[in-house]
N, C-alpha and C. Protein backbone atom coordinates (compact mmCIF):
# COMPACT_ATOMS: atom_id res chain seq x y z
N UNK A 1 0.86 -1.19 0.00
CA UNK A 1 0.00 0.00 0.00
C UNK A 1 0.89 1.24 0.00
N UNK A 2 0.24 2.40 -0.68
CA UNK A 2 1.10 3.21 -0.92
C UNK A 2 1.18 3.97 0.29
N UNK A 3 1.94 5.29 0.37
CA UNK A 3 1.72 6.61 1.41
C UNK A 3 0.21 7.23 1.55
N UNK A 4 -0.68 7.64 0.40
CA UNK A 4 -1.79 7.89 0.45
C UNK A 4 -2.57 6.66 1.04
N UNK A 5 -2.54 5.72 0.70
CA UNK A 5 -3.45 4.58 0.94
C UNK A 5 -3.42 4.41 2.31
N UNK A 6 -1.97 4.32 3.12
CA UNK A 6 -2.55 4.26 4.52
C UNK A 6 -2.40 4.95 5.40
N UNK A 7 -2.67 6.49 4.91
CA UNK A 7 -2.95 7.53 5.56
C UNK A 7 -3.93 7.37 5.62
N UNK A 8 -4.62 7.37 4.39
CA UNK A 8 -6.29 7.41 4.27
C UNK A 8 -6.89 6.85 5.36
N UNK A 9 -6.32 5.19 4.95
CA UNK A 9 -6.99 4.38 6.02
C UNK A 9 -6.73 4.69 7.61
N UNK A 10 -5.92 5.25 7.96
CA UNK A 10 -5.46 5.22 9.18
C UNK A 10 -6.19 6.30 10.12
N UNK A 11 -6.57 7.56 8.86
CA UNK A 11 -7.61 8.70 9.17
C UNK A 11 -8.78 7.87 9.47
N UNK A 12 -9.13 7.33 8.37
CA UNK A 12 -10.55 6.81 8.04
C UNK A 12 -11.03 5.53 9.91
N UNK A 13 -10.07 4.87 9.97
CA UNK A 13 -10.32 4.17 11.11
C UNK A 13 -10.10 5.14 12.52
N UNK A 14 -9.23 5.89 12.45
CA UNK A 14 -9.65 7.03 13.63
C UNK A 14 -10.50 7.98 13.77
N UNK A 15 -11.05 8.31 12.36
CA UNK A 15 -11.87 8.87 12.45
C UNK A 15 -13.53 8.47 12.38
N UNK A 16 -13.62 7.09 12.09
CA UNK A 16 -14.77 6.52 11.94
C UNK A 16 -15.67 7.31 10.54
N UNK A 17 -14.78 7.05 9.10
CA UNK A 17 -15.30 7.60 8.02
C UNK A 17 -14.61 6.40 7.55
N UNK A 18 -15.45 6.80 6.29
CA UNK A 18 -15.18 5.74 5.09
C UNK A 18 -14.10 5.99 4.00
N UNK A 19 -13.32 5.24 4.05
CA UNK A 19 -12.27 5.28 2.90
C UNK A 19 -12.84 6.26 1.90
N UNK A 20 -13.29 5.97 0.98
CA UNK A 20 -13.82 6.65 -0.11
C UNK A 20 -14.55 7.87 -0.12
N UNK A 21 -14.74 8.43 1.36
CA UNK A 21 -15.02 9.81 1.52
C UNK A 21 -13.63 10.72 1.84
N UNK A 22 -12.83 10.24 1.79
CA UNK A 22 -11.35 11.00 2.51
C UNK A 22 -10.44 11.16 1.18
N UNK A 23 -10.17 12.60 0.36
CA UNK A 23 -9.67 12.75 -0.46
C UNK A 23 -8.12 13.69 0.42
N UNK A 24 -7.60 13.89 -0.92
CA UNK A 24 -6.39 14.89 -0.83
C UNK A 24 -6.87 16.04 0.29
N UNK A 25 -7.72 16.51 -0.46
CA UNK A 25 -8.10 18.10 0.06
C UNK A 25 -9.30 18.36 1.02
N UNK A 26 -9.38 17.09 1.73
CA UNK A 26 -10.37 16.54 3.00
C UNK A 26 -9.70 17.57 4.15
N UNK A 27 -10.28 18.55 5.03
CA UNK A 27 -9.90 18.87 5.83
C UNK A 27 -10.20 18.37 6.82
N UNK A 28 -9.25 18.41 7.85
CA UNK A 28 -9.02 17.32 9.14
C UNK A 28 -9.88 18.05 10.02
N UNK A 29 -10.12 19.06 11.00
CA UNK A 29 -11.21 19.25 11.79
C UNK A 29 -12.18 19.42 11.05
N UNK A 30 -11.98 20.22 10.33
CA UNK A 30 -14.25 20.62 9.39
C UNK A 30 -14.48 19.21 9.00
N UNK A 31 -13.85 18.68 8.03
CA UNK A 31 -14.63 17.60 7.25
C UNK A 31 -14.79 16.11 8.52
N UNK A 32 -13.51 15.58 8.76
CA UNK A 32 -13.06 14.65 9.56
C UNK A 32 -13.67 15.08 11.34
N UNK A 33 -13.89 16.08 11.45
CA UNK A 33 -14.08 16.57 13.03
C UNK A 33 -12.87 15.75 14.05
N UNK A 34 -11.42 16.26 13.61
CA UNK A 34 -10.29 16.00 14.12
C UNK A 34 -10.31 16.60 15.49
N UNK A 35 -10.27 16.10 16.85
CA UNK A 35 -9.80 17.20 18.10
C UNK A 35 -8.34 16.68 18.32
N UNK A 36 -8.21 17.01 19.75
CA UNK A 36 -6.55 16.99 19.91
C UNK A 36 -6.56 15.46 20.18
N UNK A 37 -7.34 15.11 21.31
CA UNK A 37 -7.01 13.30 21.34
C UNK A 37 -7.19 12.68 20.17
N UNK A 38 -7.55 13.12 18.70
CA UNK A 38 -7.41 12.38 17.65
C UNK A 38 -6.30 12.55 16.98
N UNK A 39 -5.68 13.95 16.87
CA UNK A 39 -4.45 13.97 16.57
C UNK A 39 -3.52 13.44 17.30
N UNK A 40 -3.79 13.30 18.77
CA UNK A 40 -2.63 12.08 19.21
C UNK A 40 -2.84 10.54 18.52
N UNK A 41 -3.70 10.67 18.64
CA UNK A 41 -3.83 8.67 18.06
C UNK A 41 -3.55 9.09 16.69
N UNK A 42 -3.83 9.80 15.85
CA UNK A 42 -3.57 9.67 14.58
C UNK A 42 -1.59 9.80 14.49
N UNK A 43 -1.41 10.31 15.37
CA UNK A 43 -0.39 10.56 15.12
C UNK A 43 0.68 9.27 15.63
N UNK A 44 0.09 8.83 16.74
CA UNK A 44 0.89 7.58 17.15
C UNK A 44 0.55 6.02 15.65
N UNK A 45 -0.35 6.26 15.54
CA UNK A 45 -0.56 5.14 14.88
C UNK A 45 0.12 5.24 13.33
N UNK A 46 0.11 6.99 12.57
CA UNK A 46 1.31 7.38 11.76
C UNK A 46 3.14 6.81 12.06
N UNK A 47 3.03 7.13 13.48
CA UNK A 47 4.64 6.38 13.59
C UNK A 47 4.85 4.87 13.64
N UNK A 48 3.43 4.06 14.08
CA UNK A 48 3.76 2.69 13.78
C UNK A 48 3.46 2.32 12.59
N UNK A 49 2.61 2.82 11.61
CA UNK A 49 2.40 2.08 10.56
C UNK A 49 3.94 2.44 9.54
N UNK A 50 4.39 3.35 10.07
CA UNK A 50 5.79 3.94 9.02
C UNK A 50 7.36 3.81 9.48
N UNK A 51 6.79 3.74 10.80
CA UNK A 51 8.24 3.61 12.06
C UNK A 51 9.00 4.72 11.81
N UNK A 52 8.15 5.87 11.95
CA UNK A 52 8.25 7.19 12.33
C UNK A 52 8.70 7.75 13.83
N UNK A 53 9.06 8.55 14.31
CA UNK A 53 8.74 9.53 15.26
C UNK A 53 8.34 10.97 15.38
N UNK A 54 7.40 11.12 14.79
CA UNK A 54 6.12 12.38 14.48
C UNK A 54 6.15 13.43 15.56
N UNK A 55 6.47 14.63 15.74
CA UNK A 55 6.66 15.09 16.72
C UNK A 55 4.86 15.79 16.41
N UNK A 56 4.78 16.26 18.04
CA UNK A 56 3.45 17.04 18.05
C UNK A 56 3.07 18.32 17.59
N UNK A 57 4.33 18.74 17.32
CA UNK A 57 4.29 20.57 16.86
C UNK A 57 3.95 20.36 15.11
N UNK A 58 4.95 19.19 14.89
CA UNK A 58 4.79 18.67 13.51
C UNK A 58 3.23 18.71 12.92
N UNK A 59 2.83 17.80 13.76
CA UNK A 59 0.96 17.52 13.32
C UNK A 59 0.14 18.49 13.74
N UNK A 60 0.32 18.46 14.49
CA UNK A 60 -0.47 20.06 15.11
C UNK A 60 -1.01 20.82 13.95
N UNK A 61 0.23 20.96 12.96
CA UNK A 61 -0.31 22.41 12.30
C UNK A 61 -0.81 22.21 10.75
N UNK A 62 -1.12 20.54 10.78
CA UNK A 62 -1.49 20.43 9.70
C UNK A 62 -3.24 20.53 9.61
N UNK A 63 -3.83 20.84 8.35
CA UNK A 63 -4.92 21.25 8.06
C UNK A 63 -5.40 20.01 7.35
N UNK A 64 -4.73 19.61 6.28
CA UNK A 64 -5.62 18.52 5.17
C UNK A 64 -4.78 17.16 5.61
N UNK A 65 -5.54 16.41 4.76
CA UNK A 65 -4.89 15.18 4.36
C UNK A 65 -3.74 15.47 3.16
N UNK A 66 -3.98 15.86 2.53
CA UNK A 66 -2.22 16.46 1.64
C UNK A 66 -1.05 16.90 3.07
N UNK A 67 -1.60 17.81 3.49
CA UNK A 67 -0.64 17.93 4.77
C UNK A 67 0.11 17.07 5.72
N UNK A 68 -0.81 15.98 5.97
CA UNK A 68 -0.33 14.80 7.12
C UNK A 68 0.65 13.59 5.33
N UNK A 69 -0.07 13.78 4.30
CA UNK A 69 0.86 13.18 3.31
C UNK A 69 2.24 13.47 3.19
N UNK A 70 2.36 14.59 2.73
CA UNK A 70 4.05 15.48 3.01
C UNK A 70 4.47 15.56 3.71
N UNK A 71 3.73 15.13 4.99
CA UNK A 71 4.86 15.27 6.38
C UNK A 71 5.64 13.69 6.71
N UNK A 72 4.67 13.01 5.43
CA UNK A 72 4.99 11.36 5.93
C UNK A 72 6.23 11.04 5.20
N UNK A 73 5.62 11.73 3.98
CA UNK A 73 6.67 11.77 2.77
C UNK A 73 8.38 12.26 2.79
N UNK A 74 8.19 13.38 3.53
CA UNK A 74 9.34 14.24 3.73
C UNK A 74 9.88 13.55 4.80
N UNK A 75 9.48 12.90 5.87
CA UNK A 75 10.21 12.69 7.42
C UNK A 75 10.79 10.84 6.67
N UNK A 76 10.30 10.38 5.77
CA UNK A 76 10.56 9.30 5.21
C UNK A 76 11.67 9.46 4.47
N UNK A 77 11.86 10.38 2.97
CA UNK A 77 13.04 10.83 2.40
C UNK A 77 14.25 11.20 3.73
N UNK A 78 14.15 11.81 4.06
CA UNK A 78 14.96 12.79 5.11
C UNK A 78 15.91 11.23 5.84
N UNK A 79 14.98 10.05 6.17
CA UNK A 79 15.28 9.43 7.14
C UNK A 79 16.01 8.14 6.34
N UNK A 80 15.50 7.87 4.88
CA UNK A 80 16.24 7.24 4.38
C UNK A 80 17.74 7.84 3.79
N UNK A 81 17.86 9.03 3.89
CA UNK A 81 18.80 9.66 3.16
C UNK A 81 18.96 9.88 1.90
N UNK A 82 17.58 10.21 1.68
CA UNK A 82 17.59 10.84 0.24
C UNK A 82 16.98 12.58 0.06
């Protein structure tokens, strides 16, 4: 599964939505009704599905699902050394 794919899913099961309603440009509190204890679980369950360490200031300030994508994306490049 790709980077999108189990973000999606990983939103979609913390957030209790359906895959196929969660696009790119899905915003995380309006659309998703994200609070802070969801951004912790979303965020812990981001570092196990990727074997990340996600800091909180990091997620905090993201808005969409494109947002929590590039942060997966970038902390992944960065960590493989590319």
């Amino acid at each position: 599964m790709d980077i999108l794919g189990k973000v999606v899913a990983i939103l979609a099961e913390q957030c209790n939505k359906k895959i196929e309603d969660i696009k790119l440009e899905t915003k995380l509190v309006e659309d998703l009704g994200v609070d802070d204890l969801d951004r912790v679980e979303i965020t812990l369950a981001l570092d196990d599905a990727f074997g990340l360490n996600l800091l909180d200031e990091e997620v905090e300030v993201l808005t969409d699902v494109m947002g929590v994508v590039n942060l997966v994306t970038n902390k992944l490049e960065k960590e493989s050394g590319n």
